[in-house]
N, C-alpha and C. Protein backbone atom coordinates (compact mmCIF):
# COMPACT_ATOMS: atom_id res chain seq x y z
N UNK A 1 25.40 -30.36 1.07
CA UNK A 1 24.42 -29.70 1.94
C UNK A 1 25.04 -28.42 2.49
N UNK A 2 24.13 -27.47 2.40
CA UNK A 2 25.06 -26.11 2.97
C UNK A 2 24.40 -26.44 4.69
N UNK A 3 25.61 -24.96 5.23
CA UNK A 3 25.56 -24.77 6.54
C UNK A 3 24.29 -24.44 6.98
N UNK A 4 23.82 -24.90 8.17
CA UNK A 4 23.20 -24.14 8.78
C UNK A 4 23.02 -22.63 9.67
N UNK A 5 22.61 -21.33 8.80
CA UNK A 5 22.88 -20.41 9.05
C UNK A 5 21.78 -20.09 10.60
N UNK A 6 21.02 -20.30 10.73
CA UNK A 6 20.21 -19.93 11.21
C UNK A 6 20.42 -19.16 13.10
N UNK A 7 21.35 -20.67 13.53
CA UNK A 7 21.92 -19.80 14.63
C UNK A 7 22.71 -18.84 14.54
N UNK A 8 23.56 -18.32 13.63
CA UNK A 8 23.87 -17.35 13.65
C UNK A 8 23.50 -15.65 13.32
N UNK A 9 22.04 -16.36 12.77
CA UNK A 9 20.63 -14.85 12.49
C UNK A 9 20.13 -14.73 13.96
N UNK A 10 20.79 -15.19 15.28
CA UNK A 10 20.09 -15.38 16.41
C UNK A 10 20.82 -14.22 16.98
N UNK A 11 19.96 -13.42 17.71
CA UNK A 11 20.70 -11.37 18.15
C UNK A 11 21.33 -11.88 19.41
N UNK A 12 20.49 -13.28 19.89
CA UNK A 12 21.08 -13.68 21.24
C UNK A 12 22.40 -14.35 21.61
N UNK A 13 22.55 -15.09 20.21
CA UNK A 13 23.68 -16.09 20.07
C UNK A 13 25.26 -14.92 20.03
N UNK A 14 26.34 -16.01 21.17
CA UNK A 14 27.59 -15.65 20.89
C UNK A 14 28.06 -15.17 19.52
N UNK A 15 27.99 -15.93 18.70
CA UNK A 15 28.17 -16.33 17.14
C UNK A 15 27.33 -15.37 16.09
N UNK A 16 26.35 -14.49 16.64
CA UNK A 16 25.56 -13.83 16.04
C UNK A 16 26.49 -12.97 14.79
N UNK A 17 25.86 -12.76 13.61
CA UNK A 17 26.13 -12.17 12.56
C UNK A 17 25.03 -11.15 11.68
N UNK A 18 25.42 -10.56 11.43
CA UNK A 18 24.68 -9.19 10.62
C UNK A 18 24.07 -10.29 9.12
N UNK A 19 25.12 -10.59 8.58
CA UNK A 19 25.28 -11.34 7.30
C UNK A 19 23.64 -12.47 7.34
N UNK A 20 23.78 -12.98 8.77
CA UNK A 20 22.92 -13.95 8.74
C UNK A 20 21.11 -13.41 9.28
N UNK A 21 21.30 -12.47 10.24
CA UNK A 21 20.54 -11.94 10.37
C UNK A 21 19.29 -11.12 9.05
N UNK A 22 17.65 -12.06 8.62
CA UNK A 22 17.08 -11.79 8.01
C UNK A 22 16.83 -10.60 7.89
N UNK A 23 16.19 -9.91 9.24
CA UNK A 23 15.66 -8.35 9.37
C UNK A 23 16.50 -7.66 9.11
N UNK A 24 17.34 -7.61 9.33
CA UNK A 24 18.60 -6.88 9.02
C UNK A 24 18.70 -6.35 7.45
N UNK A 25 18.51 -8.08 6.51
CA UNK A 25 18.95 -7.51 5.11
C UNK A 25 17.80 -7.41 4.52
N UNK A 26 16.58 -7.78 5.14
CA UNK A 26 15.23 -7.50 4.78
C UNK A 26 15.05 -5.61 5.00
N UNK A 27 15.29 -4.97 5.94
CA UNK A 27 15.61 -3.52 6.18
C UNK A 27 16.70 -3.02 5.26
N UNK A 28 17.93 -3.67 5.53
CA UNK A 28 18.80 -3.08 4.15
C UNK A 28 17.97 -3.04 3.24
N UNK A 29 17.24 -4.11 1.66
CA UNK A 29 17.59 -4.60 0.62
C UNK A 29 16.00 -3.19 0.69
N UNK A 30 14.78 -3.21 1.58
CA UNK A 30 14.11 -2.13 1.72
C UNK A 30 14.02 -0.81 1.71
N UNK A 31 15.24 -0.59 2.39
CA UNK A 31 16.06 0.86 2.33
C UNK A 31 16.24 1.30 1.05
N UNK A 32 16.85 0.81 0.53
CA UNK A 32 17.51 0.74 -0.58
C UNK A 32 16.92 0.93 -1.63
N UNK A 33 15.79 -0.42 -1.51
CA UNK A 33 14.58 0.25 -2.92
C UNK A 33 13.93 1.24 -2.67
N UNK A 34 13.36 1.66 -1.05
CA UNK A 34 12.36 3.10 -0.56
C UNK A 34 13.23 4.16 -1.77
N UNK A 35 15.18 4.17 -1.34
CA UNK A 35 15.76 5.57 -1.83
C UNK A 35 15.50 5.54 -3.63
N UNK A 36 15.15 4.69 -3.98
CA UNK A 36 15.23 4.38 -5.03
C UNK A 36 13.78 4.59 -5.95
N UNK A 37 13.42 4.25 -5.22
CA UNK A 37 11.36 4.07 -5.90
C UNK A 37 11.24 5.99 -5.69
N UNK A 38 11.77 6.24 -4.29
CA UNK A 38 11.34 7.65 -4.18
C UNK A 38 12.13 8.83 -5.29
N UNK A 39 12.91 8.42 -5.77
CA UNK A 39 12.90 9.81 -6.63
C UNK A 39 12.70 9.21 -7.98
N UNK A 40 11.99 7.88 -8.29
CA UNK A 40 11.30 7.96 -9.50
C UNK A 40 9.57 8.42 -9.31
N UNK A 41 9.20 8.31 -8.33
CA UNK A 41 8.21 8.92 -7.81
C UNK A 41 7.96 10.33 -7.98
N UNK A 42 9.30 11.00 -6.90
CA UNK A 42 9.66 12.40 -7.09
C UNK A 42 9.48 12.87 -8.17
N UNK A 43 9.44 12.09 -9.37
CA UNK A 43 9.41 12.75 -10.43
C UNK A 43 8.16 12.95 -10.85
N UNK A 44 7.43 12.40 -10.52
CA UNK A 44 5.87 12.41 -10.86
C UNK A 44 4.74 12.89 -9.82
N UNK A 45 5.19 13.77 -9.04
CA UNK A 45 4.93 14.46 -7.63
C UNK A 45 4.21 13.64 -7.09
N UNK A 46 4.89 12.74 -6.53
CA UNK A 46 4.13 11.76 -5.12
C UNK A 46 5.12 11.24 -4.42
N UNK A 47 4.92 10.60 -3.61
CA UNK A 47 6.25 10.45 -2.42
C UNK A 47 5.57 8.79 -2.36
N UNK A 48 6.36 8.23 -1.25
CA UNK A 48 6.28 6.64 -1.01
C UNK A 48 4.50 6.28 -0.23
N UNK A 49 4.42 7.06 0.72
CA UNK A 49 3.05 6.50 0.85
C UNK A 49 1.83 6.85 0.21
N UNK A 50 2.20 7.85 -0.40
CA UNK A 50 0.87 8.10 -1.12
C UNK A 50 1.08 7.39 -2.50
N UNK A 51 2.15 6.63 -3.06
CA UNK A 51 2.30 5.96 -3.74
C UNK A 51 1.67 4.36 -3.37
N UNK A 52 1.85 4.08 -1.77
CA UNK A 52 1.22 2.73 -1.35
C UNK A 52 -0.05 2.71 -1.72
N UNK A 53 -0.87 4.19 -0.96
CA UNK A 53 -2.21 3.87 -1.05
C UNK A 53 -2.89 4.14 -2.78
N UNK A 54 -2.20 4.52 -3.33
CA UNK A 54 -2.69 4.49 -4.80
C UNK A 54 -2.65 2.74 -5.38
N UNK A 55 -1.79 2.28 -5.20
CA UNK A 55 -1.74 0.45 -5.55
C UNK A 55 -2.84 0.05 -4.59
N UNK A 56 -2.65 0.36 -3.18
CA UNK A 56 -3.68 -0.65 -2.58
C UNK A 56 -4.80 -0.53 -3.26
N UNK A 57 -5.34 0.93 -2.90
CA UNK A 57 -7.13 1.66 -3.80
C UNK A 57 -6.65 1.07 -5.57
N UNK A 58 -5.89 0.83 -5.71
CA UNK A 58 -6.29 0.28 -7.24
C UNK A 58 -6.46 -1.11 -7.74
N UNK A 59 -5.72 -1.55 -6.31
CA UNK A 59 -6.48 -3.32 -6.65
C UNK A 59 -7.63 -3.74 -5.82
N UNK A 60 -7.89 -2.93 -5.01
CA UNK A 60 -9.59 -3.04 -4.55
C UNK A 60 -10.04 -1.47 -3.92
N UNK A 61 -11.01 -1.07 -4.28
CA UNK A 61 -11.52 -0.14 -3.58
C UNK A 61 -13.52 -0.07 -4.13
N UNK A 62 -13.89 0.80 -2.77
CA UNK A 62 -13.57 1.64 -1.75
C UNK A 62 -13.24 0.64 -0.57
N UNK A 63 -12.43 0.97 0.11
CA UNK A 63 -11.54 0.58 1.43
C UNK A 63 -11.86 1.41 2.41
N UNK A 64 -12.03 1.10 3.33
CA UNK A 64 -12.06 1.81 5.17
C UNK A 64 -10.63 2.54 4.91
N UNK A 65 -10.59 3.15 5.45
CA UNK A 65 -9.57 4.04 6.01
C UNK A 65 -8.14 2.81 6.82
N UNK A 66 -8.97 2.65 7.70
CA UNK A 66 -8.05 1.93 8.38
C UNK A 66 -7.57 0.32 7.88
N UNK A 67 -8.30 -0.42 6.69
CA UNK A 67 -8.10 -1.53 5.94
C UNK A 67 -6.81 -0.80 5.14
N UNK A 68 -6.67 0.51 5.23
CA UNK A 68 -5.60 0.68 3.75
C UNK A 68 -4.90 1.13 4.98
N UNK A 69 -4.92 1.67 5.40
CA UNK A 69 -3.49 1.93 7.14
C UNK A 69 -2.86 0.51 7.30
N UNK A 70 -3.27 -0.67 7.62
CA UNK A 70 -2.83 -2.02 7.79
C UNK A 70 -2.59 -2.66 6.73
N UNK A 71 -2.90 -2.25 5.72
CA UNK A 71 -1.99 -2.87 4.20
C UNK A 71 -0.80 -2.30 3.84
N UNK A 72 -1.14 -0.72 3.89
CA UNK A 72 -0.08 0.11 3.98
C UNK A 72 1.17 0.29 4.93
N UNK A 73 1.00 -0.45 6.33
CA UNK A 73 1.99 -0.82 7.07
C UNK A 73 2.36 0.81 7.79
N UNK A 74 0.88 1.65 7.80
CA UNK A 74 1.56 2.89 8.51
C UNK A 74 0.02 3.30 9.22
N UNK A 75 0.59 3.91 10.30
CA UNK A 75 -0.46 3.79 11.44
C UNK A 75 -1.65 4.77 11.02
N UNK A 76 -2.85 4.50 11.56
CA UNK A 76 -3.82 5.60 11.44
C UNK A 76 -4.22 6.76 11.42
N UNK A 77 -3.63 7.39 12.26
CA UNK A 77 -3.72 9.02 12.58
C UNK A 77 -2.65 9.44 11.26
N UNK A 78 -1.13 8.64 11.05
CA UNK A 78 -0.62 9.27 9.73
C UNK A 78 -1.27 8.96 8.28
N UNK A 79 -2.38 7.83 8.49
CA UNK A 79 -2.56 7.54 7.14
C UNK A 79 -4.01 8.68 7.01
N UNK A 80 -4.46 9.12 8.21
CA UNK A 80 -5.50 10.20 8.02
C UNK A 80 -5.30 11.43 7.59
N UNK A 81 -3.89 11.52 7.97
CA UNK A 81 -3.21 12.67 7.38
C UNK A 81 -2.82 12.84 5.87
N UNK A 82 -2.38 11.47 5.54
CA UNK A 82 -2.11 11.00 3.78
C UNK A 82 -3.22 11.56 3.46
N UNK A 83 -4.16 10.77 3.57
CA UNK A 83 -5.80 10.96 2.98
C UNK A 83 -6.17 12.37 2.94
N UNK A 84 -5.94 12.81 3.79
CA UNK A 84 -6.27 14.48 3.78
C UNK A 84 -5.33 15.09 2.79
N UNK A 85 -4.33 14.90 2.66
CA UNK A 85 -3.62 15.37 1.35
C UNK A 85 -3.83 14.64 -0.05
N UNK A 86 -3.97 13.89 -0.14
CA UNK A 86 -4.47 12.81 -1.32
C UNK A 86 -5.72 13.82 -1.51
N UNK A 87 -6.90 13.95 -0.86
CA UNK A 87 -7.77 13.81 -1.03
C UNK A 87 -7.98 15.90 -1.16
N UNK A 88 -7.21 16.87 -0.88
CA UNK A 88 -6.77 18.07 -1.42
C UNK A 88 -6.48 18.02 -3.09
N UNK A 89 -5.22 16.81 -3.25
CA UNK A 89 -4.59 16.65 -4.06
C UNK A 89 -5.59 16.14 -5.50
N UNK A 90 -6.93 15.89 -5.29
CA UNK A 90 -7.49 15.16 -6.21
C UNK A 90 -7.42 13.97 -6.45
N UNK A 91 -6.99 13.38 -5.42
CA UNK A 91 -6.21 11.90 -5.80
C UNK A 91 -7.75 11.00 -5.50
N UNK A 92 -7.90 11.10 -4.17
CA UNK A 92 -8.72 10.15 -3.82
C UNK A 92 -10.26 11.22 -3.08
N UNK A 93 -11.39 10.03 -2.79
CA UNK A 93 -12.39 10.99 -2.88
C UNK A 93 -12.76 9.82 -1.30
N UNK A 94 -13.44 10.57 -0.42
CA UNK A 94 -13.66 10.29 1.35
C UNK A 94 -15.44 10.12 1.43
N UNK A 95 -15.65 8.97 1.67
CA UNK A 95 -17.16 8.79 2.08
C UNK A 95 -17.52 7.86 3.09
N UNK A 96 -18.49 7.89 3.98
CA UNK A 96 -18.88 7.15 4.63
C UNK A 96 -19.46 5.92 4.04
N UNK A 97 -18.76 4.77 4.48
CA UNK A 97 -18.92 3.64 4.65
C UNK A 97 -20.92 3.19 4.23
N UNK A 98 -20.95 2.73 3.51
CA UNK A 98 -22.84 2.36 3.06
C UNK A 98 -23.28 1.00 4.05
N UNK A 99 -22.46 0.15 4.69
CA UNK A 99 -23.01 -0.33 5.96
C UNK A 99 -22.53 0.34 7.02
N UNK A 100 -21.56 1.44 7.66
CA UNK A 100 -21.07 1.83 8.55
C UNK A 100 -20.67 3.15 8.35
N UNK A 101 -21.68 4.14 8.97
CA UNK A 101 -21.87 5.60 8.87
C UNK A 101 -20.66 6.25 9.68
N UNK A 102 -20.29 5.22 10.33
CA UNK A 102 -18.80 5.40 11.74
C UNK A 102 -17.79 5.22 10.81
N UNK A 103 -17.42 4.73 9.62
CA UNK A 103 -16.48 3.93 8.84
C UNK A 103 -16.11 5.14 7.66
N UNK A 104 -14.80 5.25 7.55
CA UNK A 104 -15.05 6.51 6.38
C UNK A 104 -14.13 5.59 5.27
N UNK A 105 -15.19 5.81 4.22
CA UNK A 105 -14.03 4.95 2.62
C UNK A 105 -13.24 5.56 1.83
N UNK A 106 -12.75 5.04 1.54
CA UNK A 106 -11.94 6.00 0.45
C UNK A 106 -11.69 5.24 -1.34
N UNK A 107 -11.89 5.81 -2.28
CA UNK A 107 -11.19 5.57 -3.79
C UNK A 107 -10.93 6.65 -4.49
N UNK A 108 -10.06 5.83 -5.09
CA UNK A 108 -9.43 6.83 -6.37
C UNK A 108 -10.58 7.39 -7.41
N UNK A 109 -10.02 8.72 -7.72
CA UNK A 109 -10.75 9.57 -8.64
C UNK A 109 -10.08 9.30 -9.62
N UNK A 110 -10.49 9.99 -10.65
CA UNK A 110 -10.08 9.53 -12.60
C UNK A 110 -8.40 10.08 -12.32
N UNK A 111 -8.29 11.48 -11.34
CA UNK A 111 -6.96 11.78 -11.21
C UNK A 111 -6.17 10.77 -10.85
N UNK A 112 -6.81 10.35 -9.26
CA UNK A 112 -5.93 9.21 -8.77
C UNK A 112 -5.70 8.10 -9.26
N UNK A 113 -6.74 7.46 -10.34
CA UNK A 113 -6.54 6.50 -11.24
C UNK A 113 -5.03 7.04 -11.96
N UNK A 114 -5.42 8.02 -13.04
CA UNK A 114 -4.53 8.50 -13.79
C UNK A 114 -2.82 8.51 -13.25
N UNK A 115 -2.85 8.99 -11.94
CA UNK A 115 -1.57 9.02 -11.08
C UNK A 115 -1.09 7.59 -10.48
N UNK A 116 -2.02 6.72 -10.16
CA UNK A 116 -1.75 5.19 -10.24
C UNK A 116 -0.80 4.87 -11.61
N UNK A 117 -1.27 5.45 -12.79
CA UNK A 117 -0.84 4.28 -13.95
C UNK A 117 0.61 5.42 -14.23
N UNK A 118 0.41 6.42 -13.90
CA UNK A 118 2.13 7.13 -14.08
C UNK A 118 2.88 7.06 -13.03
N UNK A 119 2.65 6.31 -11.98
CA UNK A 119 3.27 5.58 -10.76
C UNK A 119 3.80 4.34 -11.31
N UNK A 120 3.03 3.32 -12.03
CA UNK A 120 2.89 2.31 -12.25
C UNK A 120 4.20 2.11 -13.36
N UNK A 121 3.80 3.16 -14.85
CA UNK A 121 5.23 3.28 -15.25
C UNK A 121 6.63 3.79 -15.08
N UNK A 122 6.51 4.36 -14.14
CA UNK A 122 8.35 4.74 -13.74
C UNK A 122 8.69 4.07 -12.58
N UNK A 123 7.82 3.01 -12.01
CA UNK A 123 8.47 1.94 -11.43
C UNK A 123 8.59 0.66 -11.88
N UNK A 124 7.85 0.43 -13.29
CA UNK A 124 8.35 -0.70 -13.49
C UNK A 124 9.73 -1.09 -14.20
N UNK A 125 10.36 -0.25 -14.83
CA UNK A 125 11.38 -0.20 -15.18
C UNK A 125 12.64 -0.87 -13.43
N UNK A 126 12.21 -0.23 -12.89
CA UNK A 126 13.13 -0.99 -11.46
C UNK A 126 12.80 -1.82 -10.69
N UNK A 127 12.06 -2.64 -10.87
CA UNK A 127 11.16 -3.89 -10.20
C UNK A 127 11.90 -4.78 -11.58
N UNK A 128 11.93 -4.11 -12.92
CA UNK A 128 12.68 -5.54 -13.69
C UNK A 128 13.74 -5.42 -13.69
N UNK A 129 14.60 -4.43 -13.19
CA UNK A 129 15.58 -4.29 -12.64
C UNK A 129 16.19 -5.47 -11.50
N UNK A 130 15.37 -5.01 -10.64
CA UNK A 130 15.44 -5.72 -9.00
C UNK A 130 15.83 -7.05 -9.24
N UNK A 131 14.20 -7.87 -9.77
CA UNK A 131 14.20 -8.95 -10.10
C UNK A 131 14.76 -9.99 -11.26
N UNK A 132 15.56 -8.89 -11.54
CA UNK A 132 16.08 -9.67 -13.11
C UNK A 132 17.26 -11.01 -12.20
N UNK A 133 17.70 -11.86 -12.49
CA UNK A 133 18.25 -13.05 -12.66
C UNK A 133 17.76 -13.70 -11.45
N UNK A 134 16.40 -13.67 -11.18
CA UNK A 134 15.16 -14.78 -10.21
C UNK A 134 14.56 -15.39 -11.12
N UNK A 135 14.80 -16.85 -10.77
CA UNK A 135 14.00 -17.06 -11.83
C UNK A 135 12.49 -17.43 -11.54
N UNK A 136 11.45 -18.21 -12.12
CA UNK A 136 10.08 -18.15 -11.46
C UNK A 136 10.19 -18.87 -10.57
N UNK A 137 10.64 -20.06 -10.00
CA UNK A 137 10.90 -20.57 -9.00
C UNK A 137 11.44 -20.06 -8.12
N UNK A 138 12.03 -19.19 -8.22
CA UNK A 138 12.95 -18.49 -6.86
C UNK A 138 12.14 -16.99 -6.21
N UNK A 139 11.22 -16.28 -8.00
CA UNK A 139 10.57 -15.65 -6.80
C UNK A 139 9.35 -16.01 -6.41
N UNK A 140 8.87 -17.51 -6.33
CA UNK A 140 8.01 -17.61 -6.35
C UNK A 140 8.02 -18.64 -4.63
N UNK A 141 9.56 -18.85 -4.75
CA UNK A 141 9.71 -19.34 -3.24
C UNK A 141 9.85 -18.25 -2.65
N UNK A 142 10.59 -16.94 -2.59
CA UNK A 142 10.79 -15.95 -2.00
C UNK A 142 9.76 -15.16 -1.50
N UNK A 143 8.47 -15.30 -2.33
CA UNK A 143 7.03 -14.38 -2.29
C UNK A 143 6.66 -15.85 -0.37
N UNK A 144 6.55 -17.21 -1.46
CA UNK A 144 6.22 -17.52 -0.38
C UNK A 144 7.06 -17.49 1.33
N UNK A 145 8.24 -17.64 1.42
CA UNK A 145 9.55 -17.34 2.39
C UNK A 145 8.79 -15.81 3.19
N UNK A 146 8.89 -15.30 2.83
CA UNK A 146 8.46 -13.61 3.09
C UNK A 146 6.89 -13.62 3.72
N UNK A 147 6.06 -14.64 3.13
CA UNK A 147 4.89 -14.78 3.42
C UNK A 147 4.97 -15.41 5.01
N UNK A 148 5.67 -16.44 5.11
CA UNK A 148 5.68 -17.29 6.00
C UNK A 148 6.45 -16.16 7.17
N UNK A 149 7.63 -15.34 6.69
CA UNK A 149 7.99 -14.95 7.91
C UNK A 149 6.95 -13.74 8.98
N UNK A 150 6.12 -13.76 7.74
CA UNK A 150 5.19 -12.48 7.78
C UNK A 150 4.07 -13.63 9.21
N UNK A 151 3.93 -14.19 8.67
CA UNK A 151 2.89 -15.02 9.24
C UNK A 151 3.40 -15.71 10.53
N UNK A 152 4.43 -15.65 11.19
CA UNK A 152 5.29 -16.26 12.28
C UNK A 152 5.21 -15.21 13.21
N UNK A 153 5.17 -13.99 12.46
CA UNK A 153 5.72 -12.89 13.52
C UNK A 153 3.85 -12.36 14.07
N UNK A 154 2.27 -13.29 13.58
CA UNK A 154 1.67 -13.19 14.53
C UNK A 154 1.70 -13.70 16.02
């Protein structure tokens, strides 16, 4: 049976450790892929969030504005700002909401499609990277682990 790490992921505990601490290597192991995803990105002129909202708008859209701000994990007023460049950029196209005239939507155009799927290939090469020696059980506990911590911190 291994140790119990857990008091020592505690910021409060005497005993506290970096090593054990989740957020910590959840922010590292994040860092790390952001520097990483971004200049395969770079290469295909888009940066990290306008790379988010191209995946979100491509596995469902049209989306509220603010449904893709809270998926996207970045606040409103900056994701209005994305959109306004996306939406310069040809990427994505801005309409009012067809039950909610207050609600503004957004989807991808044939561009932003198009820029989805050359997003899509110069990152998958480092996602099988990432994940290479997980096996389906492990990322399939890890998806759920991540889920759960996600879901604690309501």
């Amino acid at each position: 049976m291994s140790e119990d790490l857990r008091p020592f992921g505690n910021p409060g505990s005497e005993d506290f450790r970096l090593d054990a601490y989740p957020f910590y290597l959840l922010n590292r192991a994040a860092s790390r892929y952001n520097v990483a995803i971004e200049s395969e990105l770079r290469g295909i002129g888009i940066d990290i969030p306008t790379w988010r909202v191209l995946m979100i708008l491509g596995e469902h859209a049209p989306l509220a504005i603010g449904q893709v701000a809270k998926s996207a994990v970045i606040n409103l007023s900056t994701m209005m700002r994305i959109v306004e460049r996306m939406s310069k950029a040809g990427l994505v196209a801005t309409a009012p909401s067809d039950t909610d005239g207050r609600v503004t939507e957004i989807a991808l155009t044939h561009e932003g499609r198009d820029k989805l799927a050359a997003a899509r290939l110069v990152t998958a090469p480092l996602y099988e990277k990432i994940i290479r020696g997980f096996s389906a059980t492990d990322f399939t506990r890890m998806l759920d682990m991540l889920g759960r911590l996600h879901d604690n911190l309501d």
